[in-house]
PDB file of N, CA and C in Angstrom:
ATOM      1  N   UNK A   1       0.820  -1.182   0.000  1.00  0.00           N
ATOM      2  CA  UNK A   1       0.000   0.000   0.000  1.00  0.00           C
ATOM      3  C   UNK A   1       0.866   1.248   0.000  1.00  0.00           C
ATOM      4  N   UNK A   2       0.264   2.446  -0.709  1.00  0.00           N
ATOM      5  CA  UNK A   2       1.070   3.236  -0.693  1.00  0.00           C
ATOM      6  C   UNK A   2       0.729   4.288   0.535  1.00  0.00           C
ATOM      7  N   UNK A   3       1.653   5.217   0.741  1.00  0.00           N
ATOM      8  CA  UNK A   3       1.199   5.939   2.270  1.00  0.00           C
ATOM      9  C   UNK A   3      -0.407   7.070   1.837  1.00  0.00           C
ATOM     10  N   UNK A   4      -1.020   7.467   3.179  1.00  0.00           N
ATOM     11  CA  UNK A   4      -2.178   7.748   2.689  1.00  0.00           C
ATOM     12  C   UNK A   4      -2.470   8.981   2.106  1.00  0.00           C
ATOM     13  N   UNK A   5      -1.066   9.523   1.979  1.00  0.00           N
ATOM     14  CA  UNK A   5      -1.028  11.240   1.394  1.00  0.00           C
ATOM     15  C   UNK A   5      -0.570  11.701   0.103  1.00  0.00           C
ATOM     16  N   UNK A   6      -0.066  10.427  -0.367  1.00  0.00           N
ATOM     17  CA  UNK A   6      -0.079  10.701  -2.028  1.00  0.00           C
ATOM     18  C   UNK A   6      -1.370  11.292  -3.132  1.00  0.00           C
ATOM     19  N   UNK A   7      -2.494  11.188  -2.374  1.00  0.00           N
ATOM     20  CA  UNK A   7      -3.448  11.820  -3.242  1.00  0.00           C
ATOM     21  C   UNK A   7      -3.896  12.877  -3.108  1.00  0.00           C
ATOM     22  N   UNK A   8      -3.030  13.960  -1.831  1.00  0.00           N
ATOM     23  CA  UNK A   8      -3.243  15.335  -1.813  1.00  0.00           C
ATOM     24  C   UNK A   8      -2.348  16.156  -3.106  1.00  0.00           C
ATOM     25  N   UNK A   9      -3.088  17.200  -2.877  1.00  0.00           N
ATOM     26  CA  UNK A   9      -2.959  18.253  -4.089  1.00  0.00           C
ATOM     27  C   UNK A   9      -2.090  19.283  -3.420  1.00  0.00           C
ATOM     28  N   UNK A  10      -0.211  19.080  -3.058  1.00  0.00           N
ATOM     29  CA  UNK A  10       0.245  19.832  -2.540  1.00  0.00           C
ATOM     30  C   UNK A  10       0.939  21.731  -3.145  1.00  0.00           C
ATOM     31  N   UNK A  11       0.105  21.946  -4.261  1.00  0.00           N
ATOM     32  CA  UNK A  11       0.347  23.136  -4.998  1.00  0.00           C
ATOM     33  C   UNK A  11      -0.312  24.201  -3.599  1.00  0.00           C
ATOM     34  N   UNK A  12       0.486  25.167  -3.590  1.00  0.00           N
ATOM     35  CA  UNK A  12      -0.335  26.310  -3.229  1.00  0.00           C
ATOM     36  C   UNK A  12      -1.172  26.977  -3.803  1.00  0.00           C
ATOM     37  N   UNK A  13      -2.112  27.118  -2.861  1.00  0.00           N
ATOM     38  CA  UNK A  13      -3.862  28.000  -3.054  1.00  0.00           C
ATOM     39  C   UNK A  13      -3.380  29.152  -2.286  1.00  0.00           C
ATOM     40  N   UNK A  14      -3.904  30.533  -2.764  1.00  0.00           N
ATOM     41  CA  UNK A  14      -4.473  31.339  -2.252  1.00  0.00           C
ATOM     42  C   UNK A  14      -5.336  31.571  -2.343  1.00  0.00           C
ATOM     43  N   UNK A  15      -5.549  32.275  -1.027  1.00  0.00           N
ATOM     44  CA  UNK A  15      -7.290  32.943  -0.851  1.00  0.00           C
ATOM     45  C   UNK A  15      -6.879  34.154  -0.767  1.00  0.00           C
ATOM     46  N   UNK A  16      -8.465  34.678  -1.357  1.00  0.00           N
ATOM     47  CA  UNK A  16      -8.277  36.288  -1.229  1.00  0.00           C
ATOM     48  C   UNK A  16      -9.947  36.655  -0.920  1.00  0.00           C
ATOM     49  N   UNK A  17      -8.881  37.541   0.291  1.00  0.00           N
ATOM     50  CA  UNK A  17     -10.410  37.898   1.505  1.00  0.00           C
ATOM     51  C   UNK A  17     -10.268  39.084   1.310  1.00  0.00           C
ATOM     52  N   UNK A  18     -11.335  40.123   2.181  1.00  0.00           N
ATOM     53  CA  UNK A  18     -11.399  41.483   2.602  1.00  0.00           C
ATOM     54  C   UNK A  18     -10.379  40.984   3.814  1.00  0.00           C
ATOM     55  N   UNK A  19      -9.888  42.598   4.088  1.00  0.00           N
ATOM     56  CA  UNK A  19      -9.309  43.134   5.725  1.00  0.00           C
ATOM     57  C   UNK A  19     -10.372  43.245   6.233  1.00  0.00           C
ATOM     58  N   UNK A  20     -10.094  42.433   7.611  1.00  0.00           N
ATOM     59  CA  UNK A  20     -10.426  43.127   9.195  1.00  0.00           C
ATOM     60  C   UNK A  20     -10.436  44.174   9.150  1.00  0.00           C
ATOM     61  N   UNK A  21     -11.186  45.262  10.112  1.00  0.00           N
ATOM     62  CA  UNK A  21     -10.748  46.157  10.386  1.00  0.00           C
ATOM     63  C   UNK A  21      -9.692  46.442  11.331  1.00  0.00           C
ATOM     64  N   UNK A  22      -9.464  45.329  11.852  1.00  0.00           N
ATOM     65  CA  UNK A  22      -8.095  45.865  12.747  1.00  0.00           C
ATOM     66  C   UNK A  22      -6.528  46.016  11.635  1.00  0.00           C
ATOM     67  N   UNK A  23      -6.798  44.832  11.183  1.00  0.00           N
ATOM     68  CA  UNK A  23      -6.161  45.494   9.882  1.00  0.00           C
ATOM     69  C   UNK A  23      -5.618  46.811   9.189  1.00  0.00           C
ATOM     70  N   UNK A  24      -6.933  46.802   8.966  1.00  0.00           N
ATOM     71  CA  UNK A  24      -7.139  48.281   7.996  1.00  0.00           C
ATOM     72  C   UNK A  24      -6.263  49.486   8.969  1.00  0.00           C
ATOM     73  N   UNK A  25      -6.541  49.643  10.317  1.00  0.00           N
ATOM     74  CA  UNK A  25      -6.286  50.028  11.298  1.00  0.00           C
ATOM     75  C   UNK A  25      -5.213  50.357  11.268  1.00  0.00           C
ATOM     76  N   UNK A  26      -4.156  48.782  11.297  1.00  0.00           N
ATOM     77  CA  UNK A  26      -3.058  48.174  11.518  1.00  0.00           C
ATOM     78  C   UNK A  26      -2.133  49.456  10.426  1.00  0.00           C
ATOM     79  N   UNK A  27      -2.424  48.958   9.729  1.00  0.00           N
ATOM     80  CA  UNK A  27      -1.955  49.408   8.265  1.00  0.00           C
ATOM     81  C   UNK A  27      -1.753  50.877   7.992  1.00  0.00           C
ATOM     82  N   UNK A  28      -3.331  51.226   8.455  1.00  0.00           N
ATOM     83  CA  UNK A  28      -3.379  52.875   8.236  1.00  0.00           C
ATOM     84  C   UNK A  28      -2.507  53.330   9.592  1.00  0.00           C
ATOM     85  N   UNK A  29      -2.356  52.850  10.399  1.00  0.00           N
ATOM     86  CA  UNK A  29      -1.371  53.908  11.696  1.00  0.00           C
ATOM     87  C   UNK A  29       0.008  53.874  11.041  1.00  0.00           C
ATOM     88  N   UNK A  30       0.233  52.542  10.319  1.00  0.00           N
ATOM     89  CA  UNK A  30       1.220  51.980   9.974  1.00  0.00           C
ATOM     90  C   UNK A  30       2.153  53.291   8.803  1.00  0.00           C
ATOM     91  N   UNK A  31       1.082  53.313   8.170  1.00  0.00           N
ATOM     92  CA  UNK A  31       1.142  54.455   7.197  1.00  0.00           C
ATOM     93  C   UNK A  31       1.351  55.968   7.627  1.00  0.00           C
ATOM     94  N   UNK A  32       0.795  56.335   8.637  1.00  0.00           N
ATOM     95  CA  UNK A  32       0.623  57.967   9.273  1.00  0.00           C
ATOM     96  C   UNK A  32       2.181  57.768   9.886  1.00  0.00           C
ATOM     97  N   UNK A  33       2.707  57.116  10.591  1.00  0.00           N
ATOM     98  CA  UNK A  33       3.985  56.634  11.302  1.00  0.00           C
ATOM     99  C   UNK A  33       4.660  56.614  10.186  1.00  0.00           C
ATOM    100  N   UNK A  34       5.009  56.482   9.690  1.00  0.00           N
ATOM    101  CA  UNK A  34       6.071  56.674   8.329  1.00  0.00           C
ATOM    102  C   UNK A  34       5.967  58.259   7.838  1.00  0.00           C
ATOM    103  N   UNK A  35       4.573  58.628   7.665  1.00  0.00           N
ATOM    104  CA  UNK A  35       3.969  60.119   7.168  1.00  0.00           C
ATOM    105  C   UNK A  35       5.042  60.700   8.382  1.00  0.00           C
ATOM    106  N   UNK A  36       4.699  60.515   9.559  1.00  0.00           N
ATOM    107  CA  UNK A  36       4.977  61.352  10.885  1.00  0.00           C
ATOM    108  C   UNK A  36       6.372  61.534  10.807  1.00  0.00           C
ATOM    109  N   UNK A  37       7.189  60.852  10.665  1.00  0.00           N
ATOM    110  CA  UNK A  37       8.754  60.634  10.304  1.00  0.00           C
ATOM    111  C   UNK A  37       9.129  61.400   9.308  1.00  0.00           C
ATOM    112  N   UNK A  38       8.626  61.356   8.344  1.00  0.00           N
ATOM    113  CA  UNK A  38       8.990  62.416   6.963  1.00  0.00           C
ATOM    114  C   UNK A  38       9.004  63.751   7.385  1.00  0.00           C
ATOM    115  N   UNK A  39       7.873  64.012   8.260  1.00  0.00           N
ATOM    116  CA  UNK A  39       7.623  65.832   8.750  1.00  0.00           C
ATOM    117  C   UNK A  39       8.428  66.034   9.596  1.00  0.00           C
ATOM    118  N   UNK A  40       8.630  64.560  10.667  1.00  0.00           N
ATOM    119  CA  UNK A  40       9.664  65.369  11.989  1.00  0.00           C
ATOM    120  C   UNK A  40      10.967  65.358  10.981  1.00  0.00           C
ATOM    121  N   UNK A  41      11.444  64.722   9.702  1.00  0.00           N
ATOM    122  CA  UNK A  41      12.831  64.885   9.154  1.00  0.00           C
ATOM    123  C   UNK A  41      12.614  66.340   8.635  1.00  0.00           C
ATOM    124  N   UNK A  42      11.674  67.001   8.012  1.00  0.00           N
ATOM    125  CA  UNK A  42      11.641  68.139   7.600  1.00  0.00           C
ATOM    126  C   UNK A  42      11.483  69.284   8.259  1.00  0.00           C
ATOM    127  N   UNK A  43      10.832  68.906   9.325  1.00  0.00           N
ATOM    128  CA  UNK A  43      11.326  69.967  10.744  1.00  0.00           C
ATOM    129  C   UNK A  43      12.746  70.056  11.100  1.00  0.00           C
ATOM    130  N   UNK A  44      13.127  69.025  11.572  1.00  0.00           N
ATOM    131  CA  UNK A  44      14.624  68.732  11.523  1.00  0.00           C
ATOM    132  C   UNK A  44      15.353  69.958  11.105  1.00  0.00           C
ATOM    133  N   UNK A  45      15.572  69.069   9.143  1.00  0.00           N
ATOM    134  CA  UNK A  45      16.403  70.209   8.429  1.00  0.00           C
ATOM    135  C   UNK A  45      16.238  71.354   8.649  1.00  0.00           C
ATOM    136  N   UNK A  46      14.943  72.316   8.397  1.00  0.00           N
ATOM    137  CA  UNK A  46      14.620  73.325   8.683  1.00  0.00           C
ATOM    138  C   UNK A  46      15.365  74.188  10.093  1.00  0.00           C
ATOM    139  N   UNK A  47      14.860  73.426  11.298  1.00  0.00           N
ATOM    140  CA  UNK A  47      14.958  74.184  12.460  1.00  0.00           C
ATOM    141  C   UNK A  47      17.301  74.233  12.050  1.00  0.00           C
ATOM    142  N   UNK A  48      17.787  73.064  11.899  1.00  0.00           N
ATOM    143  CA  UNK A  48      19.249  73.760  11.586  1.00  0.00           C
ATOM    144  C   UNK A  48      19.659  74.866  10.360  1.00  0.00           C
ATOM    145  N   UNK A  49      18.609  74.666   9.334  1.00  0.00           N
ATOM    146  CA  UNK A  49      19.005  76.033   8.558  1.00  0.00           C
ATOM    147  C   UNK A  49      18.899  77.052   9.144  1.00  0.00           C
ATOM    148  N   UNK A  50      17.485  76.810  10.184  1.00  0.00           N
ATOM    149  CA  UNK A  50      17.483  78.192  10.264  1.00  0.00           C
ATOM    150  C   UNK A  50      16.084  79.473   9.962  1.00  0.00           C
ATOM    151  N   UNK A  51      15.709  78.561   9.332  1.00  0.00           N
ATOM    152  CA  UNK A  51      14.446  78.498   8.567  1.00  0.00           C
ATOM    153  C   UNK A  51      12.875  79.340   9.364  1.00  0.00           C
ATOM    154  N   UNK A  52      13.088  77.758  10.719  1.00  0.00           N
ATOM    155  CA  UNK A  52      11.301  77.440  11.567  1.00  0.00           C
ATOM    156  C   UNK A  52      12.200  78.595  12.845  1.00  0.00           C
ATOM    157  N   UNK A  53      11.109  79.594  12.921  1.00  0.00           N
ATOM    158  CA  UNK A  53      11.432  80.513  13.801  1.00  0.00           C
ATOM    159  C   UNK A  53      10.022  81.181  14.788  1.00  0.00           C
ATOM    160  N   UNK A  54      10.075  81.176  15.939  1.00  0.00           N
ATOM    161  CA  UNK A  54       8.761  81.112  16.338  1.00  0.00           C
ATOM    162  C   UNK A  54       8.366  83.076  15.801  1.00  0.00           C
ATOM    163  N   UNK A  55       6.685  82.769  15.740  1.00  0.00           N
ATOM    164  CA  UNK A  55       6.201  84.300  15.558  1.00  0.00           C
ATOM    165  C   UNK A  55       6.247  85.718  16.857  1.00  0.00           C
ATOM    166  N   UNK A  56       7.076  86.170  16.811  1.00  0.00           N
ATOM    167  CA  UNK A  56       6.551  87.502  17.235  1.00  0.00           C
ATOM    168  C   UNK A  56       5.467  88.343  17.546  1.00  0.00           C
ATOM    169  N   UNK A  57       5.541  89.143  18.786  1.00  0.00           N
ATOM    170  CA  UNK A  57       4.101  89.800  19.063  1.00  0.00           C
ATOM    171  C   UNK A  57       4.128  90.776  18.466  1.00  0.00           C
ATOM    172  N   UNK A  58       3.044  91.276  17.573  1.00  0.00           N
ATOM    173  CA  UNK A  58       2.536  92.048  16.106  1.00  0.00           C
ATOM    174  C   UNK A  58       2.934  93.094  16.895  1.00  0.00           C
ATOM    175  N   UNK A  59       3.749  94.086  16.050  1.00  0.00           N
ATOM    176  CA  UNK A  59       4.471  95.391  16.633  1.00  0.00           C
ATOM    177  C   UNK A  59       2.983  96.280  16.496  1.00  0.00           C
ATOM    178  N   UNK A  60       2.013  95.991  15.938  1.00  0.00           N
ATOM    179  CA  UNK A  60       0.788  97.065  15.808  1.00  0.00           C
ATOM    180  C   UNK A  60       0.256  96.671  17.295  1.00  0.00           C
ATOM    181  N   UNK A  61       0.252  95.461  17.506  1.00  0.00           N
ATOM    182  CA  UNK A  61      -0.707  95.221  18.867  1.00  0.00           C
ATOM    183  C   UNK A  61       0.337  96.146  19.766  1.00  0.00           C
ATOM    184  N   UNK A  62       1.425  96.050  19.974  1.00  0.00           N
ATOM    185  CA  UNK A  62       1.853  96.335  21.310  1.00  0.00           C
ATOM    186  C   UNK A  62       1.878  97.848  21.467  1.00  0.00           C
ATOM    187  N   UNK A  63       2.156  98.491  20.211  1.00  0.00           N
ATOM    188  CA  UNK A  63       1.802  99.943  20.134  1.00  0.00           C
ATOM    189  C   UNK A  63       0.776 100.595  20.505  1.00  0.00           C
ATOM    190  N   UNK A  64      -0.220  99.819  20.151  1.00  0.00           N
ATOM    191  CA  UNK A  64      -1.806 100.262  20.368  1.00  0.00           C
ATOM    192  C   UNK A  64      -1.570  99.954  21.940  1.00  0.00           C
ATOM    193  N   UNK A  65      -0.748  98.902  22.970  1.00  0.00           N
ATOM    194  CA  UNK A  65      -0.996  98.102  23.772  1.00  0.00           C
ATOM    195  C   UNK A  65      -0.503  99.416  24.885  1.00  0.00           C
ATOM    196  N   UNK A  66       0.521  99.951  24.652  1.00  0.00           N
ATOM    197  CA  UNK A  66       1.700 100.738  25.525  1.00  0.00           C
ATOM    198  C   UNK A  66       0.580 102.264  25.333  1.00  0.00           C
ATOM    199  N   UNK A  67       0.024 102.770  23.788  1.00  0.00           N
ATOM    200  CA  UNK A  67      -0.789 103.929  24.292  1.00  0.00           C
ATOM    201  C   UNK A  67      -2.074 103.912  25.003  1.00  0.00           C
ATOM    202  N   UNK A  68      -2.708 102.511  25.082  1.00  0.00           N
ATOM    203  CA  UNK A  68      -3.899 102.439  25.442  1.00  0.00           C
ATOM    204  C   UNK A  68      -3.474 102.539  27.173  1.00  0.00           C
ATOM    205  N   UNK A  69      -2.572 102.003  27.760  1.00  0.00           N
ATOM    206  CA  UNK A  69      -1.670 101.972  28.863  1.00  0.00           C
ATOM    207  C   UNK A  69      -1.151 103.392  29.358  1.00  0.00           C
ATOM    208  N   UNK A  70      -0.655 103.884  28.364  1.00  0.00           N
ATOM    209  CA  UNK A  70      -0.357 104.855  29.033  1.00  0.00           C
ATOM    210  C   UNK A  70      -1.592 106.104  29.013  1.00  0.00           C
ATOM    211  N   UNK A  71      -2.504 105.857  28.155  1.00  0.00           N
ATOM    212  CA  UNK A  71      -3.918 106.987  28.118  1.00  0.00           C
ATOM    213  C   UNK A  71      -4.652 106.623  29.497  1.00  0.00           C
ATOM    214  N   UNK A  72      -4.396 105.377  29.886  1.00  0.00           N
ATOM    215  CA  UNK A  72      -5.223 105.215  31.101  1.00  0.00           C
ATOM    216  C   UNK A  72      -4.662 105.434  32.546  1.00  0.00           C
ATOM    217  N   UNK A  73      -3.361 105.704  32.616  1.00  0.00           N
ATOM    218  CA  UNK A  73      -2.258 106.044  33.585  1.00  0.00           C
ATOM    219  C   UNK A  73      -1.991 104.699  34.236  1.00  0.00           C
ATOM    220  N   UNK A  74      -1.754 103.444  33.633  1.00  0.00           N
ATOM    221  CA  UNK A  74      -1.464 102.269  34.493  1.00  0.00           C
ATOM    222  C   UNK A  74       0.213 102.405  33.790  1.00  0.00           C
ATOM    223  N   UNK A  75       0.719 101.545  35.340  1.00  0.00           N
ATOM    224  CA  UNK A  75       2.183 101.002  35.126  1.00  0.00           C
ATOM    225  C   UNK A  75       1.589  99.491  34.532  1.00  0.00           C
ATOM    226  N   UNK A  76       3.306  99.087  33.923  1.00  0.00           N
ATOM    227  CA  UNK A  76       3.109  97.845  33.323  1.00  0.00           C
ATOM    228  C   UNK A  76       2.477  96.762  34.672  1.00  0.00           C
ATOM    229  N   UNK A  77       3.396  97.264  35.885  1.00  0.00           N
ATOM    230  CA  UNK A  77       3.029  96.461  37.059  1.00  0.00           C
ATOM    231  C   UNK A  77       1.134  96.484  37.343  1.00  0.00           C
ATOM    232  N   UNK A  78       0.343  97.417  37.179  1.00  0.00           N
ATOM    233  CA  UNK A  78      -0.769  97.353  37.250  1.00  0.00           C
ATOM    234  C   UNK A  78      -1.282  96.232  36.269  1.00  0.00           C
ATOM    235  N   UNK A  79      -0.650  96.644  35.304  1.00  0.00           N
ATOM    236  CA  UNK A  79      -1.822  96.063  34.201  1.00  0.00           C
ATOM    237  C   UNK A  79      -1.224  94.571  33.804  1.00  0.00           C
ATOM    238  N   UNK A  80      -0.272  93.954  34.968  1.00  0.00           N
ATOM    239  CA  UNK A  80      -0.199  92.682  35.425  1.00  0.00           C
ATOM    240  C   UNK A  80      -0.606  92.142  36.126  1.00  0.00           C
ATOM    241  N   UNK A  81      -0.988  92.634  37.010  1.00  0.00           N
ATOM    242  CA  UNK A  81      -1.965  92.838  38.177  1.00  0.00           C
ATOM    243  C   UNK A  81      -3.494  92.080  37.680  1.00  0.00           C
ATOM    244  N   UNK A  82      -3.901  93.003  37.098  1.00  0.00           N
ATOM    245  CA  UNK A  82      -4.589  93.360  36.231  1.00  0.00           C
ATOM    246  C   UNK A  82      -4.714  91.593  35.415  1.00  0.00           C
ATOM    247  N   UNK A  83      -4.223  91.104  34.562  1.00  0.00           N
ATOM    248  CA  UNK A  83      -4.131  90.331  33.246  1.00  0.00           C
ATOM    249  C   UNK A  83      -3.170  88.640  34.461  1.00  0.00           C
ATOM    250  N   UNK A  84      -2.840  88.605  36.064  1.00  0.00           N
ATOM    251  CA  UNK A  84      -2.564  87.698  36.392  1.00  0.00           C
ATOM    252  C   UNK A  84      -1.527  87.318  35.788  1.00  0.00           C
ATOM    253  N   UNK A  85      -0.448  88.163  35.600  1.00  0.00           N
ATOM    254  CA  UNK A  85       0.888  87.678  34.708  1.00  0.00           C
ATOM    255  C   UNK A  85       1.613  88.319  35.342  1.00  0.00           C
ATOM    256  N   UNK A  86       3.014  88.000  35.895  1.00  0.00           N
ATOM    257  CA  UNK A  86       4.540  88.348  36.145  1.00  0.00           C
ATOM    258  C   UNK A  86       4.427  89.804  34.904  1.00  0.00           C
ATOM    259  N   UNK A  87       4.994  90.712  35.930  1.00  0.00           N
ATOM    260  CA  UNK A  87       5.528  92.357  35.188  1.00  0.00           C
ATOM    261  C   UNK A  87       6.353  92.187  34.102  1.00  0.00           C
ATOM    262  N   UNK A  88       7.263  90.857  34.427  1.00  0.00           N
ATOM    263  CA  UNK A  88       8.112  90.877  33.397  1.00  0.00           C
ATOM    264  C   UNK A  88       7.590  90.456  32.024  1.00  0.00           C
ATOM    265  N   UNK A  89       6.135  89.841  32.254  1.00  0.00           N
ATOM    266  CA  UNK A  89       5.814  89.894  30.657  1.00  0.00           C
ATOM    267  C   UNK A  89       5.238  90.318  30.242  1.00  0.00           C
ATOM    268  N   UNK A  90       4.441  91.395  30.908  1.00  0.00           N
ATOM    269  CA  UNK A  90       4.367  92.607  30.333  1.00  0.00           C
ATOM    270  C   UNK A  90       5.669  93.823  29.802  1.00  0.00           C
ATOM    271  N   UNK A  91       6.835  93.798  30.020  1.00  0.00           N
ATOM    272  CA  UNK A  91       7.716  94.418  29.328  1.00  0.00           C
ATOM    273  C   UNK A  91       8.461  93.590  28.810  1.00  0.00           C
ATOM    274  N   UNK A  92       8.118  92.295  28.425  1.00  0.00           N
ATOM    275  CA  UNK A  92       8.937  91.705  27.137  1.00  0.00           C
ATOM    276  C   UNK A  92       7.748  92.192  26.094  1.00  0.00           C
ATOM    277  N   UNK A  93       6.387  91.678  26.446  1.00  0.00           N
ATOM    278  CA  UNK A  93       5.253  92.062  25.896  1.00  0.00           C
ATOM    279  C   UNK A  93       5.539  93.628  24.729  1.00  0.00           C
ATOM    280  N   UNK A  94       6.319  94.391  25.543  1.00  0.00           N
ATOM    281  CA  UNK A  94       5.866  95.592  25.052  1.00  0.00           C
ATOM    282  C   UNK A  94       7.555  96.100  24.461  1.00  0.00           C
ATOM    283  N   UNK A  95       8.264  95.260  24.791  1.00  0.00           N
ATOM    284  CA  UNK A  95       9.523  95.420  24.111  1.00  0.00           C
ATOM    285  C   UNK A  95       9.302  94.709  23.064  1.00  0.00           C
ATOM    286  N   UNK A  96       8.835  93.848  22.401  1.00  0.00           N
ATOM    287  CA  UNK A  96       8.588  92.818  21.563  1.00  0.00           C
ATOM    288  C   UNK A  96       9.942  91.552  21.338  1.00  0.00           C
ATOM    289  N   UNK A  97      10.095  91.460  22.899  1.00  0.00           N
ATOM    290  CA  UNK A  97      11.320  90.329  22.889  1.00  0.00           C
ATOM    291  C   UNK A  97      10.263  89.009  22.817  1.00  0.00           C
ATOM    292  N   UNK A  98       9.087  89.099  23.292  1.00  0.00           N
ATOM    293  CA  UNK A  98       8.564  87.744  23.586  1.00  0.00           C
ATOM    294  C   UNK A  98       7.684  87.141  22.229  1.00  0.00           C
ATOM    295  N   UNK A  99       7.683  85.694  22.686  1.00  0.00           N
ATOM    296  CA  UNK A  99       6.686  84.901  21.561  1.00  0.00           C
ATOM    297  C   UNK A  99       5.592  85.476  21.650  1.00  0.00           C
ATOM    298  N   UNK A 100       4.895  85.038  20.326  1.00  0.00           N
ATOM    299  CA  UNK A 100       3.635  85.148  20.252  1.00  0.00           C
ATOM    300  C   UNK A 100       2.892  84.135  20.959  1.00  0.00           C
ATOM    301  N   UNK A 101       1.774  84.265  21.996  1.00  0.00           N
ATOM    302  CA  UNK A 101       1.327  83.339  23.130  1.00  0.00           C
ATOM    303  C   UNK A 101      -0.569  84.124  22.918  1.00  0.00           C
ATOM    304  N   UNK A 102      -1.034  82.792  22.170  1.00  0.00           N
ATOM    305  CA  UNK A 102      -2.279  83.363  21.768  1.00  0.00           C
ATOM    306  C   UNK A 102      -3.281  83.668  23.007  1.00  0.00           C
ATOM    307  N   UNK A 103      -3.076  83.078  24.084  1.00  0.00           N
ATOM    308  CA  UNK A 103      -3.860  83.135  25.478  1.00  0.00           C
ATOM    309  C   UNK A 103      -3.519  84.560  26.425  1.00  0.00           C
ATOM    310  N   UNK A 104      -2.271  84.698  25.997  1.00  0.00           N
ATOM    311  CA  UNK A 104      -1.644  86.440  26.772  1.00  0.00           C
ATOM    312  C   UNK A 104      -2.503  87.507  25.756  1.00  0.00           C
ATOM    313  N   UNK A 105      -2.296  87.252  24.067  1.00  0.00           N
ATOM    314  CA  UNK A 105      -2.829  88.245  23.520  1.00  0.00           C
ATOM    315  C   UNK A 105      -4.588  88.462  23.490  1.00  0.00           C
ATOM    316  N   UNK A 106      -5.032  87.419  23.462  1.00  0.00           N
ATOM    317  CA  UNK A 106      -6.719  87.814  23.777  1.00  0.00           C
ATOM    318  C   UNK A 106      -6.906  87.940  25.424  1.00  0.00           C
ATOM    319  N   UNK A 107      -6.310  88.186  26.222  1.00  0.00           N
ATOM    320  CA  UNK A 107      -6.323  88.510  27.671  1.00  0.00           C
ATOM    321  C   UNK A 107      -6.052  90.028  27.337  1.00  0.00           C
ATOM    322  N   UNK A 108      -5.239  90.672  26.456  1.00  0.00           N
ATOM    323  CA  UNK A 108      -4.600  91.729  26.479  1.00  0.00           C
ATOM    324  C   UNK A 108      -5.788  92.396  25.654  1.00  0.00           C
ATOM    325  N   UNK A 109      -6.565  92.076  24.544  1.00  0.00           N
ATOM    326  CA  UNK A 109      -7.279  92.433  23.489  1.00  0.00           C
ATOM    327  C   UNK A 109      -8.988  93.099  24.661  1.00  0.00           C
ATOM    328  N   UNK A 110      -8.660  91.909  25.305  1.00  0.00           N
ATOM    329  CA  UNK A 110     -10.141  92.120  26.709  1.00  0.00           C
ATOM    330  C   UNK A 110      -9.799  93.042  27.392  1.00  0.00           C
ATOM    331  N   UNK A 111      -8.749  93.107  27.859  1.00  0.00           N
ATOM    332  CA  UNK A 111      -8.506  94.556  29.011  1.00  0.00           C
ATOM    333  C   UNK A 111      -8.632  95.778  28.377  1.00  0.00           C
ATOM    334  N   UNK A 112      -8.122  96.056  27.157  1.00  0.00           N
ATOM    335  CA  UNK A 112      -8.446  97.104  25.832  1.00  0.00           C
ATOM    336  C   UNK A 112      -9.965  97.523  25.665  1.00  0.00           C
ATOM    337  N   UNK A 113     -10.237  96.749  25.082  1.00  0.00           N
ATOM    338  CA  UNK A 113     -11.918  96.880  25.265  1.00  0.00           C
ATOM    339  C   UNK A 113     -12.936  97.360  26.034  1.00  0.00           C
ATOM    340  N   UNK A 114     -12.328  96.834  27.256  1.00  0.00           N
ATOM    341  CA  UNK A 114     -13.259  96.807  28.649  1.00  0.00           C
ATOM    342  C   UNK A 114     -12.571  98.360  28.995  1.00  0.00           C
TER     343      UNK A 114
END
């Protein structure tokens, strides 16, 4: 007798299914993670050229910022007081040494107003 597996059909089959969604998942993070790598390399280069430089507080705001200040007779120290911020950033504020910090400038835009 011959053994009992000579009459299988040992060629390879494929099947072809849909993805899981974990899959799909799998794949797509898989993909953004490679994406994510390309941008932090192009940040990279950039920040050593020289290039990525943070924004500055708009020399119009702080102008308007220092006469509206001084029409109302406050020191910078008041109008820290005032806005819950260290004096000192109010005169980087108004020297224009400091970043642009979108939460200081609509705090600053409200005290104007009011």
């Amino acid at each position: 007798m011959s053994s009992g597996l000579s009459h299988q059909n040992w060629e390879p089959y494929i099947i072809h299914c849909k993805m899981n969604n974990k899959d799909k998942e799998k794949s797509q993070s898989s993909i953004k993670k490679n994406q994510s790598i390309d941008i932090e390399n192009k940040m990279d280069s950039k920040i050593e050229k020289g290039e990525l430089k943070h924004k500055k507080v708009n020399s119009e705001l702080k102008k308007d910022f220092q006469k509206w200040r001084q029409s109302k007779g406050y020191t910078q120290k008041e109008v820290a007081l005032k806005l819950a911020v260290p004096s000192q950033i109010i005169t980087k504020f108004e020297n224009g040494q400091m970043n642009h910090n979108p939460k200081l400038v609509s705090k600053i835009k409200r005290l104007m107003v009011s």
